[in-house]
Each structure stands twice: as structure tokens, then as C-alpha cells.
C-alpha atoms as a PDB file:
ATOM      1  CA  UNK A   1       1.362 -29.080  15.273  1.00  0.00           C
ATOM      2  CA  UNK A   2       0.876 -26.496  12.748  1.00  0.00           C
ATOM      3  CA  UNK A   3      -0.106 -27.978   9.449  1.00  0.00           C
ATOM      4  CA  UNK A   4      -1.597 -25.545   6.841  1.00  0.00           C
ATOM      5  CA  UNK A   5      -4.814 -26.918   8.139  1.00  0.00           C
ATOM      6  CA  UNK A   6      -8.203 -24.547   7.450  1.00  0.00           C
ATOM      7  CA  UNK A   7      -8.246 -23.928  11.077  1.00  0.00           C
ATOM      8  CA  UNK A   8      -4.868 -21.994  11.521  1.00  0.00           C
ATOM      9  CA  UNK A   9      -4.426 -18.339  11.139  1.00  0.00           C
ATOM     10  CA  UNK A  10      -4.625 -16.602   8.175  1.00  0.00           C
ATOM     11  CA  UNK A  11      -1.551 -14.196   8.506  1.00  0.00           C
ATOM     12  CA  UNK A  12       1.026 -14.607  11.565  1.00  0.00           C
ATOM     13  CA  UNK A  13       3.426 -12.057  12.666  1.00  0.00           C
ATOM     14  CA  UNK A  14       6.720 -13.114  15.264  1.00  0.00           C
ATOM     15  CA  UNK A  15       8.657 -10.724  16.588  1.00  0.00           C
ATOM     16  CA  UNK A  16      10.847 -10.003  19.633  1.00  0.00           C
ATOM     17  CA  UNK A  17      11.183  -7.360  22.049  1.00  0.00           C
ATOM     18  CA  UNK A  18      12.930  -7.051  25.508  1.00  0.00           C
ATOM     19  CA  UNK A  19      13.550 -10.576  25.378  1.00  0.00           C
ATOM     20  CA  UNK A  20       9.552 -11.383  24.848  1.00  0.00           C
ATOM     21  CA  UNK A  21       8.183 -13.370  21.977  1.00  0.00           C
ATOM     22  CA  UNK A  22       5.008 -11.933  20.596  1.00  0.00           C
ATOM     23  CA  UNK A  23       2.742 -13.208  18.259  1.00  0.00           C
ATOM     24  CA  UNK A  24      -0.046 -11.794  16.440  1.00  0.00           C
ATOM     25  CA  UNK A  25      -2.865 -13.962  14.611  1.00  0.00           C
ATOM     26  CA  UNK A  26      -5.203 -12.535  12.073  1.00  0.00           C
ATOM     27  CA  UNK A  27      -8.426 -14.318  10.885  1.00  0.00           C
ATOM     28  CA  UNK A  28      -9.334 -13.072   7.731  1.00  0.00           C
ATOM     29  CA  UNK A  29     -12.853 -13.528   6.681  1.00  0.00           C
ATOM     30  CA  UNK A  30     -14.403 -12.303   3.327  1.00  0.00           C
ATOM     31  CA  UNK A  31     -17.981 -11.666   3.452  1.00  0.00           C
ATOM     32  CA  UNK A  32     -19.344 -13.657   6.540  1.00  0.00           C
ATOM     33  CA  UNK A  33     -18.391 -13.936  10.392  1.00  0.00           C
ATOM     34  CA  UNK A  34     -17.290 -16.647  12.181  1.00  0.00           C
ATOM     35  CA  UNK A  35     -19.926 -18.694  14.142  1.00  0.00           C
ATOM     36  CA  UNK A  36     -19.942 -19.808  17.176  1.00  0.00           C
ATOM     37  CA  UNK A  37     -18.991 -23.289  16.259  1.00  0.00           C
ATOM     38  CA  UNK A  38     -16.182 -22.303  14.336  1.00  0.00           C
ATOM     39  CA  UNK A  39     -14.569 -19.919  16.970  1.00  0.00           C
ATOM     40  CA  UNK A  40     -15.002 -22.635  19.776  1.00  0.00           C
ATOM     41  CA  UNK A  41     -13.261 -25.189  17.084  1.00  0.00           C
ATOM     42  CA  UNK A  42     -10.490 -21.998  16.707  1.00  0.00           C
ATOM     43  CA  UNK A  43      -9.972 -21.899  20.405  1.00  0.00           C
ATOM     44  CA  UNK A  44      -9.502 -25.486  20.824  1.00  0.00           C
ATOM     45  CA  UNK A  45      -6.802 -25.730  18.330  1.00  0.00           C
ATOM     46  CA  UNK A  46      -4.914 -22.784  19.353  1.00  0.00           C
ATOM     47  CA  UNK A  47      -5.373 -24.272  23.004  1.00  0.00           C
ATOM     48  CA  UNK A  48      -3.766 -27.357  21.240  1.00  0.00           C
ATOM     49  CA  UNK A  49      -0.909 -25.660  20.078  1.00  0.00           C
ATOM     50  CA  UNK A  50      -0.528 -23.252  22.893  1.00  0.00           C
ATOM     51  CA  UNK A  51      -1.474 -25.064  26.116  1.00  0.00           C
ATOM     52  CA  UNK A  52      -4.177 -23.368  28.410  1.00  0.00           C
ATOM     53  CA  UNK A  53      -1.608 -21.263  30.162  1.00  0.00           C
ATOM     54  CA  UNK A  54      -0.354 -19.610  26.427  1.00  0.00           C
ATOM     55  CA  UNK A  55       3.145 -21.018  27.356  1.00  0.00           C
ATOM     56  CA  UNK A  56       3.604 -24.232  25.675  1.00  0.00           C
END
């Protein structure tokens, strides 16, 4: 599902702790923000990859 595509995160970190997986996504942005278009197009694909309830 992930494909180096220009809508996944910038920098991941995976780690484990007390048996939980954690993982932390970090958007980096240069000079301008994220519009709304572009986060709801974020969300989507991270819904994609995730499922709605975060456990797929």
C-alpha cells in the first residue's frame, strides 16, 4: 500500500512497547502549510492504509 508516493509521510518512526506498536508520522513542509485539500487527500490515504478504526 505504501509506495514512495508524494502523499506518504515524510519521516516514520516504529517502535514497540508493552507489546504495543506505535507509529509516529511527520509531515515536513518547507515554507508553506498544507491546505485543506491536501490534508483531506492525507487523511484519505492514511484511512486507506490504516482502515477507519486505525487497526488494519
Amino acid at each position: 500500500m505504501i509506495k514512495a508516493h508524494q502523499e506518504d509521510v515524510d519521516f516514520l518512526i516504529a517502535y514497540e512497547a508493552n507489546d504495543v506498536y506505535h507509529l509516529i508520522l511527520i509531515e515536513a513542509k518547507g515554507v508553506t502549510g498544507l491546505t485543506n485539500k491536501q490534508m483531506t487527500s492525507k487523511a484519505n490515504r492514511l484511512r486507506d492504509i490504516f482502515g477507519d478504526d486505525g487497526t488494519k
